[in-house]
C-alpha atoms as a PDB file:
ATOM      1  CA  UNK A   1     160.784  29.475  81.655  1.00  0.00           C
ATOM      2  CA  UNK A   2     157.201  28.684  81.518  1.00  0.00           C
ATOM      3  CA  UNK A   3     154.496  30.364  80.192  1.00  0.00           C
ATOM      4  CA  UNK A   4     152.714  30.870  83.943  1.00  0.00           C
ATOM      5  CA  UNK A   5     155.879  32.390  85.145  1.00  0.00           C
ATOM      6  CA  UNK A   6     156.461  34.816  81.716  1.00  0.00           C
ATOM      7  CA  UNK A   7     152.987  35.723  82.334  1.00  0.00           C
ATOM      8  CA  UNK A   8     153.001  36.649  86.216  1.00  0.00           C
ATOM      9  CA  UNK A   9     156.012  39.307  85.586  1.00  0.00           C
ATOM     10  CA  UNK A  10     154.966  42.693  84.305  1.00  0.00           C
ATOM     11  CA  UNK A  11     157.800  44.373  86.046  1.00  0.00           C
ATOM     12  CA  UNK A  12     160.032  46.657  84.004  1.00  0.00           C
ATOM     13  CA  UNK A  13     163.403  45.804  83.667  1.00  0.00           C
ATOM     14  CA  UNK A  14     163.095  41.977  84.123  1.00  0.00           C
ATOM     15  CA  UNK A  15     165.477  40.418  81.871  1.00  0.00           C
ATOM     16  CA  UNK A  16     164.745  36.378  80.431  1.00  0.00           C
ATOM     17  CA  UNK A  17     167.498  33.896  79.999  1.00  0.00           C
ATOM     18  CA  UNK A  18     170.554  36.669  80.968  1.00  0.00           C
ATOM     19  CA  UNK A  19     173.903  35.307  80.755  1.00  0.00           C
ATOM     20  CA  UNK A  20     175.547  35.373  84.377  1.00  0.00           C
ATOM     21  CA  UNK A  21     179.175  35.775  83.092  1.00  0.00           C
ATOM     22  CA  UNK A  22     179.310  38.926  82.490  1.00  0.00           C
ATOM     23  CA  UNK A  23     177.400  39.555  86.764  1.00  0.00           C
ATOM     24  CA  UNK A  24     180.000  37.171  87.932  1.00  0.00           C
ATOM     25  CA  UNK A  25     183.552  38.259  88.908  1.00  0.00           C
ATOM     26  CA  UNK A  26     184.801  34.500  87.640  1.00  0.00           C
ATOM     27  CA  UNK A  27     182.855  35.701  83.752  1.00  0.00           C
ATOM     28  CA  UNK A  28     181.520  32.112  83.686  1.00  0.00           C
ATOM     29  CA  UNK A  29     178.090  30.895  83.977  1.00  0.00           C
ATOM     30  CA  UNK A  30     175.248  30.580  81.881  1.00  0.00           C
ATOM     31  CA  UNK A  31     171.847  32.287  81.665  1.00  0.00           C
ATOM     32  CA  UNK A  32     169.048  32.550  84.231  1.00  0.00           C
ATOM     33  CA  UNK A  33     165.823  32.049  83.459  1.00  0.00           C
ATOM     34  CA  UNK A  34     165.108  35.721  84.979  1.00  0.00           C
ATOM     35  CA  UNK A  35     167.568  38.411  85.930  1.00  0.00           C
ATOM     36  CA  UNK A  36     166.227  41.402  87.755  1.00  0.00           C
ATOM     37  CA  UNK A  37     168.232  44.829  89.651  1.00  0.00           C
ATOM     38  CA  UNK A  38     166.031  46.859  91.322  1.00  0.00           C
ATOM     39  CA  UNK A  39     166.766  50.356  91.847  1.00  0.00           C
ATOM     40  CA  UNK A  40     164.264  50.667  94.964  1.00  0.00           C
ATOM     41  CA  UNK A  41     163.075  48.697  97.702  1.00  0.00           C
ATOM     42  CA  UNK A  42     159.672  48.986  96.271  1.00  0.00           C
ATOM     43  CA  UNK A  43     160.718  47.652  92.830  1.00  0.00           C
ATOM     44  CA  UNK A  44     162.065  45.037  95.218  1.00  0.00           C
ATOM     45  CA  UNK A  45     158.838  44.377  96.701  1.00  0.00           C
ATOM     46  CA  UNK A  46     156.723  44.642  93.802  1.00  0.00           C
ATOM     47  CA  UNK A  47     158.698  41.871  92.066  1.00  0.00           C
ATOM     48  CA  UNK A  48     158.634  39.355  94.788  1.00  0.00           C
ATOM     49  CA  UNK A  49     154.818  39.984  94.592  1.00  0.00           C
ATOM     50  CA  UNK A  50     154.919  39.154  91.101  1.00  0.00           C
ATOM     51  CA  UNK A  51     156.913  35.543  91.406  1.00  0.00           C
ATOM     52  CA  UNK A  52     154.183  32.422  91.452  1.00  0.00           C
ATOM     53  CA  UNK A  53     154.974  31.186  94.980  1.00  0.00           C
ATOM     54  CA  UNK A  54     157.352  27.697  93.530  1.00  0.00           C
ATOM     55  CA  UNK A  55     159.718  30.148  91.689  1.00  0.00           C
ATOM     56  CA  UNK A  56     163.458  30.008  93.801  1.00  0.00           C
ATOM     57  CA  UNK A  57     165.301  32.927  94.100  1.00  0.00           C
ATOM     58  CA  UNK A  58     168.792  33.131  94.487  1.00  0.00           C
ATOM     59  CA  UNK A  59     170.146  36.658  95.505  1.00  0.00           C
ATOM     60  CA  UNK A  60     172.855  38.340  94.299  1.00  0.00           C
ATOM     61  CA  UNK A  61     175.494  40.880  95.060  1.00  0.00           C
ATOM     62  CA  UNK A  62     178.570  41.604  92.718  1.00  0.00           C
ATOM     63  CA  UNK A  63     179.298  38.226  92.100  1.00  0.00           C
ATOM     64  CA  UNK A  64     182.313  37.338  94.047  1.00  0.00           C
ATOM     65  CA  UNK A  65     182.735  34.298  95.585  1.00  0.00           C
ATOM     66  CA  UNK A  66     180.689  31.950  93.597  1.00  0.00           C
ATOM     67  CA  UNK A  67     180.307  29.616  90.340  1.00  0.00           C
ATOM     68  CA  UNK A  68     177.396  29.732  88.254  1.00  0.00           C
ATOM     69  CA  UNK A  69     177.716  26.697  86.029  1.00  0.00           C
ATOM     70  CA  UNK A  70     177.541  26.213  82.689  1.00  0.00           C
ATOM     71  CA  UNK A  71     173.772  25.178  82.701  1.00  0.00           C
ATOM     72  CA  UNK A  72     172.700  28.668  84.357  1.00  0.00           C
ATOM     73  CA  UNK A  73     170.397  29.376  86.765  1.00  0.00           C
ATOM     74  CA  UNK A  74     166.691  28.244  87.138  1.00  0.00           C
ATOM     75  CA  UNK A  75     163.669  30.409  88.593  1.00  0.00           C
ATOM     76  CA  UNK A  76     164.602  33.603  89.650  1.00  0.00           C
ATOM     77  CA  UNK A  77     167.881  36.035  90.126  1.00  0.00           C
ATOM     78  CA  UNK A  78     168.122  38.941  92.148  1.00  0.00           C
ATOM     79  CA  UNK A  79     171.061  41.462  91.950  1.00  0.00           C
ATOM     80  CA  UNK A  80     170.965  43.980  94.700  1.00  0.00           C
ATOM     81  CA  UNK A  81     173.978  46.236  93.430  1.00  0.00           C
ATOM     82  CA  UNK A  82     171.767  48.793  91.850  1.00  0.00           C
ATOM     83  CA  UNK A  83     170.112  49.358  95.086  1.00  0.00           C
ATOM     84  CA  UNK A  84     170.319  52.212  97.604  1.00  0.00           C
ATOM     85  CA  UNK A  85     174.195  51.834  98.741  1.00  0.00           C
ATOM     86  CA  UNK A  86     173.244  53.676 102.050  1.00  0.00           C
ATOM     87  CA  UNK A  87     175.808  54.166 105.440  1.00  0.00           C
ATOM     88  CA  UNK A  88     174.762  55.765 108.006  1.00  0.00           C
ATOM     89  CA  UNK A  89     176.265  57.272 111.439  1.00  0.00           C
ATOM     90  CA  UNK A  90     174.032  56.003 113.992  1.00  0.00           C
ATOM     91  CA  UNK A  91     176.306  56.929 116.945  1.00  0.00           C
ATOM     92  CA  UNK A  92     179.933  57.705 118.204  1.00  0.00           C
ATOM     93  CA  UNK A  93     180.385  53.750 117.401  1.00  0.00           C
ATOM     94  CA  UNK A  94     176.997  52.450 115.586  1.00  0.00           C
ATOM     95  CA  UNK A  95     177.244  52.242 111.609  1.00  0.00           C
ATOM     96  CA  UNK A  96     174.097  51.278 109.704  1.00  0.00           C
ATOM     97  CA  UNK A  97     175.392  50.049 105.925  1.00  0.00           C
ATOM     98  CA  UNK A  98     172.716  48.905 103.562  1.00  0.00           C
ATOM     99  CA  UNK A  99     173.557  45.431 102.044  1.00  0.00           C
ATOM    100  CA  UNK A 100     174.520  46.281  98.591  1.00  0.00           C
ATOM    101  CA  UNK A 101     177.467  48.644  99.891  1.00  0.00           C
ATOM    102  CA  UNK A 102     180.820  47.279  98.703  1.00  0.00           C
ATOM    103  CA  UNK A 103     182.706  45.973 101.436  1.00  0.00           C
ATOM    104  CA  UNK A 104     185.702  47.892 100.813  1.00  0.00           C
ATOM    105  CA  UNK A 105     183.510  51.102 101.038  1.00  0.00           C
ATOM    106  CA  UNK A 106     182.621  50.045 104.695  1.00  0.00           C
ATOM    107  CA  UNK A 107     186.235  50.113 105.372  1.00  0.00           C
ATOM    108  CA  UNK A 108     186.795  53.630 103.420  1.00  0.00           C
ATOM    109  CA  UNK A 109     183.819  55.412 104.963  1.00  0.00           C
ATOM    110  CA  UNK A 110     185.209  53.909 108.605  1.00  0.00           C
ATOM    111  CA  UNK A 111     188.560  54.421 108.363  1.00  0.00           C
ATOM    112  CA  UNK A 112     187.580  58.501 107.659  1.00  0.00           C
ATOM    113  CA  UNK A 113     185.351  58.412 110.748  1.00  0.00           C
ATOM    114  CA  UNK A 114     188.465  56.836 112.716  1.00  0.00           C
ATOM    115  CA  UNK A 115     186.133  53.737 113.890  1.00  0.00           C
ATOM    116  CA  UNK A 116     186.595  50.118 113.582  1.00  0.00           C
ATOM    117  CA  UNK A 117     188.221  48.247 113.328  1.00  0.00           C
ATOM    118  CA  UNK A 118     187.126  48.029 109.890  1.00  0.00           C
ATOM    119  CA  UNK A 119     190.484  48.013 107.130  1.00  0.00           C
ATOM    120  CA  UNK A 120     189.811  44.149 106.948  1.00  0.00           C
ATOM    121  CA  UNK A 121     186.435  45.275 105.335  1.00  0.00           C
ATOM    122  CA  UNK A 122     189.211  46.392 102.231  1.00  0.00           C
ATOM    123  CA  UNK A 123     189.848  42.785 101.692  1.00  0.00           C
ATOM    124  CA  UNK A 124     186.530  41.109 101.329  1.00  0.00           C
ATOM    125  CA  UNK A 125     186.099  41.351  97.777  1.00  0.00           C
ATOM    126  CA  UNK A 126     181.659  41.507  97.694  1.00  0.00           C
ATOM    127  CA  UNK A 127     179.164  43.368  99.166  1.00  0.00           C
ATOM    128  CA  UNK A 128     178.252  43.187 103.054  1.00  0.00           C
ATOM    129  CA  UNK A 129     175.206  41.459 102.556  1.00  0.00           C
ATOM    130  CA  UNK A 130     177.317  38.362 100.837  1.00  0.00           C
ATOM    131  CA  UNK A 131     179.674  38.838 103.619  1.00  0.00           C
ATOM    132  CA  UNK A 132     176.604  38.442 106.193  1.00  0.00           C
ATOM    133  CA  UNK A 133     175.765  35.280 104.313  1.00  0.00           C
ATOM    134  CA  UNK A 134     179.130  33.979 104.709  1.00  0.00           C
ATOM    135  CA  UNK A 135     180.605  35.828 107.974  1.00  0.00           C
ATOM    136  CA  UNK A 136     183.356  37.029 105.234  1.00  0.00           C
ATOM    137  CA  UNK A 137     186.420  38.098 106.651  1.00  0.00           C
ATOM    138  CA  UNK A 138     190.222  39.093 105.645  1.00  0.00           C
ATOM    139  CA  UNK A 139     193.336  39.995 107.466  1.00  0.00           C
ATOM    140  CA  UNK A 140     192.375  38.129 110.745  1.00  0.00           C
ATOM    141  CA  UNK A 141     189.225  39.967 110.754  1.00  0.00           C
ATOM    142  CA  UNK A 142     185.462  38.376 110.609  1.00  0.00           C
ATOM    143  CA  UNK A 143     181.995  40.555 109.708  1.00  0.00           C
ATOM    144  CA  UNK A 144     180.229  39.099 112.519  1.00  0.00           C
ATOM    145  CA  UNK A 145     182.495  40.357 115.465  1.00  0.00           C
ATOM    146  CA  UNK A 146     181.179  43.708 114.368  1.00  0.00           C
ATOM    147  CA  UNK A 147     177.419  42.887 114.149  1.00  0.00           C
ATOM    148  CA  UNK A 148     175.252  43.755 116.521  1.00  0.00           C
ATOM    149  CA  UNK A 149     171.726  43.442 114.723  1.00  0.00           C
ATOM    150  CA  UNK A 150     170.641  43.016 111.317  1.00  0.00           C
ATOM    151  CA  UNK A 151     167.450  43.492 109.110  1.00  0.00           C
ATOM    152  CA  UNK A 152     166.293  40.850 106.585  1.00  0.00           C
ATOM    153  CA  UNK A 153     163.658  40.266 104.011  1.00  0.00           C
ATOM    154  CA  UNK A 154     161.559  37.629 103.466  1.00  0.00           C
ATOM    155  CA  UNK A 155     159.947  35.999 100.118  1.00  0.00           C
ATOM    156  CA  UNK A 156     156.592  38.315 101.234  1.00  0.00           C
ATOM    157  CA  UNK A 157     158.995  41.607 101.123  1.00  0.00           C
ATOM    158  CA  UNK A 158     158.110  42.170 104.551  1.00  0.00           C
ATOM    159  CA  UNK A 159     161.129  43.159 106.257  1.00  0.00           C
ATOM    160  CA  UNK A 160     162.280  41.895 109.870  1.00  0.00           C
ATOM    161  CA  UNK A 161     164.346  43.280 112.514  1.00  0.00           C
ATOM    162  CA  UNK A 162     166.708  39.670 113.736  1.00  0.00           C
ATOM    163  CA  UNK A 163     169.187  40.456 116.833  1.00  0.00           C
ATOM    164  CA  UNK A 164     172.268  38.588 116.775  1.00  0.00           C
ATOM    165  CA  UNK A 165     171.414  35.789 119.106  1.00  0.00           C
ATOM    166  CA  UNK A 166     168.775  34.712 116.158  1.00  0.00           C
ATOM    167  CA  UNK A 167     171.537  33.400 113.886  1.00  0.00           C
ATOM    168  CA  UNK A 168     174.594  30.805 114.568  1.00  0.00           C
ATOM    169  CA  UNK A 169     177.559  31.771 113.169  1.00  0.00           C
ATOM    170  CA  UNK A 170     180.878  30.007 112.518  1.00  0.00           C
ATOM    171  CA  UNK A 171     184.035  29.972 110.260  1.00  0.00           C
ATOM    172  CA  UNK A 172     183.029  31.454 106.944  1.00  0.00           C
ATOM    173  CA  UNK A 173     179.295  29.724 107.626  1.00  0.00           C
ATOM    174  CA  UNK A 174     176.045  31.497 109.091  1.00  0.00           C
ATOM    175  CA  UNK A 175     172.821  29.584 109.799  1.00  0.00           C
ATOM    176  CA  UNK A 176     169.162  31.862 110.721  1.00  0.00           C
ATOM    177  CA  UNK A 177     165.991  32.192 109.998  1.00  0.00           C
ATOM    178  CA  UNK A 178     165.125  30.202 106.757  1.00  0.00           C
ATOM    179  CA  UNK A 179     163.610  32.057 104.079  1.00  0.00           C
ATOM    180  CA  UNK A 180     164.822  35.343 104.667  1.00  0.00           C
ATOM    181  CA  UNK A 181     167.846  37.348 103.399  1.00  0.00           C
ATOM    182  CA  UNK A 182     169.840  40.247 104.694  1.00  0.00           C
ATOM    183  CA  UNK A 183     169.028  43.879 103.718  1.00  0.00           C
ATOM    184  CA  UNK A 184     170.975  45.366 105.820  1.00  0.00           C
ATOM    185  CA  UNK A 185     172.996  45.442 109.115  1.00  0.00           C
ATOM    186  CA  UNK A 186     173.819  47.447 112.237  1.00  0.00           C
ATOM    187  CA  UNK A 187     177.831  47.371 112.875  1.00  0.00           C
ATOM    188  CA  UNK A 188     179.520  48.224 116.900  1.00  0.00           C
ATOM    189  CA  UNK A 189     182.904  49.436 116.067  1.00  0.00           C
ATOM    190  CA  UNK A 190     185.230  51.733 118.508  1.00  0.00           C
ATOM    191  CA  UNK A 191     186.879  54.779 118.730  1.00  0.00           C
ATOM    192  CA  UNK A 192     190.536  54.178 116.993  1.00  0.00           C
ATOM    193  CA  UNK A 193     193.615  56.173 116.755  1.00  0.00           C
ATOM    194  CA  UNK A 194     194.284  58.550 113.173  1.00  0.00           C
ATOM    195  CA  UNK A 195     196.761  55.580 112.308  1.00  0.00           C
ATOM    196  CA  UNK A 196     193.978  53.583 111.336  1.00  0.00           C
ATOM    197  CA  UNK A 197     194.155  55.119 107.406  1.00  0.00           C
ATOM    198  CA  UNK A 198     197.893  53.944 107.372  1.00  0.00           C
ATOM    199  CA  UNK A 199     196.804  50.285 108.686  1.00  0.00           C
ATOM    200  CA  UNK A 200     193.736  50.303 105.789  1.00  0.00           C
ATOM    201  CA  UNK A 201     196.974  51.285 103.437  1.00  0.00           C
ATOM    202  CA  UNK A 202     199.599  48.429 104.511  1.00  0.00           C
ATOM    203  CA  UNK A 203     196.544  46.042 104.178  1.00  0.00           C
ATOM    204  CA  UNK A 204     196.020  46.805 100.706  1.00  0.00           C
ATOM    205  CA  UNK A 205     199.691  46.996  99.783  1.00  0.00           C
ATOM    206  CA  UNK A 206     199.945  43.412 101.110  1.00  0.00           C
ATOM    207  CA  UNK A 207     196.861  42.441  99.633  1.00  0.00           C
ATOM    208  CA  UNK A 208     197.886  43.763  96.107  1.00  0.00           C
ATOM    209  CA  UNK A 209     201.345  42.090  96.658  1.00  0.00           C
ATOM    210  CA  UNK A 210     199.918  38.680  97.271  1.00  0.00           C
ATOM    211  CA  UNK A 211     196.884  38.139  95.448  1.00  0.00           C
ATOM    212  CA  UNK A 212     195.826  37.921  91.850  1.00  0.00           C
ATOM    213  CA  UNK A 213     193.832  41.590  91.612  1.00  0.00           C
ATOM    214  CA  UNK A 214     192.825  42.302  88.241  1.00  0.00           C
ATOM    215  CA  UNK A 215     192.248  39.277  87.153  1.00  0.00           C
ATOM    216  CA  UNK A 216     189.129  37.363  87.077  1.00  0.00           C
ATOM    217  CA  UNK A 217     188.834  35.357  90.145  1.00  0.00           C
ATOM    218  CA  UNK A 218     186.442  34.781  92.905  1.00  0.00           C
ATOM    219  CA  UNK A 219     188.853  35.279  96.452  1.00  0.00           C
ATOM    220  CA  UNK A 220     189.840  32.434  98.514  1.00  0.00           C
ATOM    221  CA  UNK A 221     188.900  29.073  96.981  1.00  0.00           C
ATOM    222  CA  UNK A 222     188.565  26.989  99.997  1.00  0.00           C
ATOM    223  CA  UNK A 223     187.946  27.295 103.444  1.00  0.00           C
ATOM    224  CA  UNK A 224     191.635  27.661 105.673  1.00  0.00           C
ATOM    225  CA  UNK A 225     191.847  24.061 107.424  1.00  0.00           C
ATOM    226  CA  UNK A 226     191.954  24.260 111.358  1.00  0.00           C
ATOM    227  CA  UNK A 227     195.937  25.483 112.316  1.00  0.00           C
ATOM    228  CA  UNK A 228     196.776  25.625 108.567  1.00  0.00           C
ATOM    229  CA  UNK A 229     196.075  27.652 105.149  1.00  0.00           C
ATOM    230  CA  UNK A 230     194.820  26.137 101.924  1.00  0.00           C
ATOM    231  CA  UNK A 231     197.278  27.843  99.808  1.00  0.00           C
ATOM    232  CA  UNK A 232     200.097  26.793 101.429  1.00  0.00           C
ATOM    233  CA  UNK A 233     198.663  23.016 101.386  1.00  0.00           C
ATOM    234  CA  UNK A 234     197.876  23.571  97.447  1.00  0.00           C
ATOM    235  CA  UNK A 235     201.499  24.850  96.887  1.00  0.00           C
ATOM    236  CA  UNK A 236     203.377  22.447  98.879  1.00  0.00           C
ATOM    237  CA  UNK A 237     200.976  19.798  96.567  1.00  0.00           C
ATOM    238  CA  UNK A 238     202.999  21.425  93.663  1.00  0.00           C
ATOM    239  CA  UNK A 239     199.964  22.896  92.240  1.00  0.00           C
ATOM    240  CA  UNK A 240     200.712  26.521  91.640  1.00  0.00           C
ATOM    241  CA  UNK A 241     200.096  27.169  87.582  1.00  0.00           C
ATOM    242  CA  UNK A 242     198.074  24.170  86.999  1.00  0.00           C
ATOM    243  CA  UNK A 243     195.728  24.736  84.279  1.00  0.00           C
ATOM    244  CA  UNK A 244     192.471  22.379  83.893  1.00  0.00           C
ATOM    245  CA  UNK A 245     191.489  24.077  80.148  1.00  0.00           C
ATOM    246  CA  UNK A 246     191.516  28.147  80.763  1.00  0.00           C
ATOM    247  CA  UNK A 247     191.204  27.736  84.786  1.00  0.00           C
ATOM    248  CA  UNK A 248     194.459  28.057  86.525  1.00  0.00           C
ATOM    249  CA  UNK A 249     195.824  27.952  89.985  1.00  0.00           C
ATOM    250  CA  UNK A 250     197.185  30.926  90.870  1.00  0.00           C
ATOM    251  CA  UNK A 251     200.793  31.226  90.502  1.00  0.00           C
ATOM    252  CA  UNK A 252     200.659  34.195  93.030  1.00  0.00           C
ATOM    253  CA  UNK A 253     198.501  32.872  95.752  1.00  0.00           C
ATOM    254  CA  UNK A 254     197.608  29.438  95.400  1.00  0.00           C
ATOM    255  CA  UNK A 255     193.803  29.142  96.972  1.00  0.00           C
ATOM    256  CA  UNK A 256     193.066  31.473  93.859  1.00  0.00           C
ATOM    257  CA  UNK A 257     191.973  30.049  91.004  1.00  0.00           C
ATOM    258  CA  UNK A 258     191.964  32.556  87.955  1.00  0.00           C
ATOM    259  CA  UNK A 259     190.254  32.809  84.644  1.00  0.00           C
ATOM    260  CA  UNK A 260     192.716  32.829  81.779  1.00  0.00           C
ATOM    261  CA  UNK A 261     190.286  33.944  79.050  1.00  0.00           C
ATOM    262  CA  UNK A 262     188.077  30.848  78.123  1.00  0.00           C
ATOM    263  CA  UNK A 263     187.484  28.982  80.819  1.00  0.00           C
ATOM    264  CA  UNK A 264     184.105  27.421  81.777  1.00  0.00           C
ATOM    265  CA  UNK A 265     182.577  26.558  84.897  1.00  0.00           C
ATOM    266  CA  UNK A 266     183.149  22.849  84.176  1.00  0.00           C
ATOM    267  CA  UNK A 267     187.142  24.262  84.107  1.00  0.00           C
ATOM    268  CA  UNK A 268     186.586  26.014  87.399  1.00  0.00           C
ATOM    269  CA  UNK A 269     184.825  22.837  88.938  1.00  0.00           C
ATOM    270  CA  UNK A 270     187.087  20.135  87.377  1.00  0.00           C
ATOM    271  CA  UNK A 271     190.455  21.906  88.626  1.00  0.00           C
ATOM    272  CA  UNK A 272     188.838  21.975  91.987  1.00  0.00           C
ATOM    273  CA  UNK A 273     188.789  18.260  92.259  1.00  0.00           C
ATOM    274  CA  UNK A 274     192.417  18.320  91.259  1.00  0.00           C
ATOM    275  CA  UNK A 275     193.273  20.108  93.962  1.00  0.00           C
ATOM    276  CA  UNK A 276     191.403  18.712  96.394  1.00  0.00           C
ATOM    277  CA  UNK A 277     192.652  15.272  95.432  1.00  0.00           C
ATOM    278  CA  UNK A 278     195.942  16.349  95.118  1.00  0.00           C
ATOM    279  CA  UNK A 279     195.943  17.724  98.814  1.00  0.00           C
ATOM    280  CA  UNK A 280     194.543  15.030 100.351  1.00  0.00           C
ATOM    281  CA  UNK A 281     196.611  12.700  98.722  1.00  0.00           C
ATOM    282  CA  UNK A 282     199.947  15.317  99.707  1.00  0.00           C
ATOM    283  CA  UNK A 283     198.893  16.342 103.386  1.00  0.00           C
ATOM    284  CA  UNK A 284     195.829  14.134 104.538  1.00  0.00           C
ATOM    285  CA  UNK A 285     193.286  17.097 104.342  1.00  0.00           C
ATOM    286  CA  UNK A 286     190.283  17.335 103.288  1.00  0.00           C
ATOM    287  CA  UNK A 287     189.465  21.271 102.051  1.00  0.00           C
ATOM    288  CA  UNK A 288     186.331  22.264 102.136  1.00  0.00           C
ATOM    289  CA  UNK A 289     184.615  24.766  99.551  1.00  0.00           C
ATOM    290  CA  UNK A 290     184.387  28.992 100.743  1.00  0.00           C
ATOM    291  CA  UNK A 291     183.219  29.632  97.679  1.00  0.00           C
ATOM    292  CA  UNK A 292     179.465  28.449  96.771  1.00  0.00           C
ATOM    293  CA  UNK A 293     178.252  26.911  93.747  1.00  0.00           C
ATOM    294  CA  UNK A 294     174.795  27.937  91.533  1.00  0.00           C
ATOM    295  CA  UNK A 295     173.427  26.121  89.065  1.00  0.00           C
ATOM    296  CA  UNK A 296     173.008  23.632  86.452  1.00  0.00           C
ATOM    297  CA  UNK A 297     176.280  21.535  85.444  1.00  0.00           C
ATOM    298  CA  UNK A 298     174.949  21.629  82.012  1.00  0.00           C
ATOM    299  CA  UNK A 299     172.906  23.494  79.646  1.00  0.00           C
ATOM    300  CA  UNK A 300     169.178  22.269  80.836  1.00  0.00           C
ATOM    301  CA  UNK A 301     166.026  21.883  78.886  1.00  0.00           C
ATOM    302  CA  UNK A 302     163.611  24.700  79.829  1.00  0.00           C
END
């Protein structure tokens, strides 16, 4: 980090050269050059104010669903879980959740109000600002069928109410205004029947009975392949238990990859060009990354 940058950032709590492994749900990655959690929107803003203009920022949630490498992370991190986790009851139907509410206590605070529906919400293993980033979903269900408006923030901290129609949004991708990310979002959900807590419940059973919990991962792998799923093409490849150093494949759910104990990044990233060799040279397909990747591949001179 340079001495311009060290100098510009008076803000309490700013931490220099943190290790991301123990912020990521993998535990791999290596340090970024800052680390900061605000507890407040105005510690929020009042950092942002304080980053000379070329920093990058990379935002963070509970760190599901991505790889930090083994190099870290240059410029600046920003980990939104110690901010306001705030759900409100606009309406009858409307739901307001801030963007550093766990997913799966979208689904909770739902399923008591007998709205949604909302149980797939159980399954997404982040926050619902990484599942706006992503248009997360689980069980046949997608965030974005639910979302109805949203409010982001850009590098300024001047916040911004975007409709719907401002952003594209596809299979696991979401494209809008550059620059800005979400802070929160307004969900449309519908009046459901009491049964609703007992479909939450099945979901979790199943999800429980079929995926690695417990154990460090980061959810699904890849992206499911048009009319197909990528852990059924990375078991029929014979793949299921292959180690590259402590990264494995799953031997419960194959588009998992888990973290034995000592694995690295490099691990993580070399097994997933096994199996995306593997599967194209098994079935002819291509899979494509759902989960992202941060970082330097190695340790970088600062």
């Amino acid at each position: 980090m340079s001495a311009a940058m060290s100098e510009r950032l008076p803000i309490r709590g700013v931490l220099r050269d943190e290790p991301m492994a123990p912020h990521t749900s993998w535990r791999v990655g290596g340090p970024a050059d800052i680390f900061f959690r605000p507890a407040s929107i105005a510690e929020l803003k009042a950092f942002l104010a304080s980053l000379p203009a070329a920093t990058p920022v990379t935002w963070f949630g509970l760190g599901s669903n991505l790889l930090v490498r083994d190099g870290g992370i240059r410029g600046a991190v920003i980990c939104t879980s110690g901010m306001s986790r705030e759900i409100e009851r606009m309406d009858e139907t409307h739901v307001r959740a801030a963007a550093s509410v766990p997913c799966a206590t979208l689904a909770r605070r739902c399923v008591r109000w007998r709205i949604g529906p909302a149980a797939f919400f159980a399954g997404i293993p982040g926050t619902v600002g990484g599942a706006l980033a992503m248009n997360a979903g689980a069980f046949g269900g997608e965030t974005w069928e639910r979302v109805r408006g949203v409010q982001t923030l850009d590098r300024a901290g001047v916040l911004h109410d975007r409709e719907r129609a401002e952003f594209k949004v596809g299979y696991r991708s979401v494209a809008g205004p550059p620059g800005e990310w979400f802070f929160s979002a307004l969900f449309e959900f519908e009046r459901l029947r009491a049964d609703e807590a007992a479909a939450m419940k099945e979901l979790l059973e199943k999800r429980s009975a079929t995926q690695p919990l417990g154990r460090p991962s980061a959810g699904s792998v890849f992206r499911n392949p048009p009319g197909d799923f990528a852990g059924r093409l990375i078991e029929r490849a014979g793949l299921k238990g292959f180690c590259r150093g402590g990264a494995m494949v799953s031997d419960k759910h194959a588009n998992f990859i888990i973290n034995t104990g000592d694995a690295t990044a490099r691990n993580i990233e070399d097994l997933i060009a096994d199996i995306r060799a593997r599967v194209k040279a098994t079935s002819g397909v291509e899979l494509e990354l759902e989960v992202r990747v941060l970082g330097d591949a190695v340790e970088a001179s600062r």
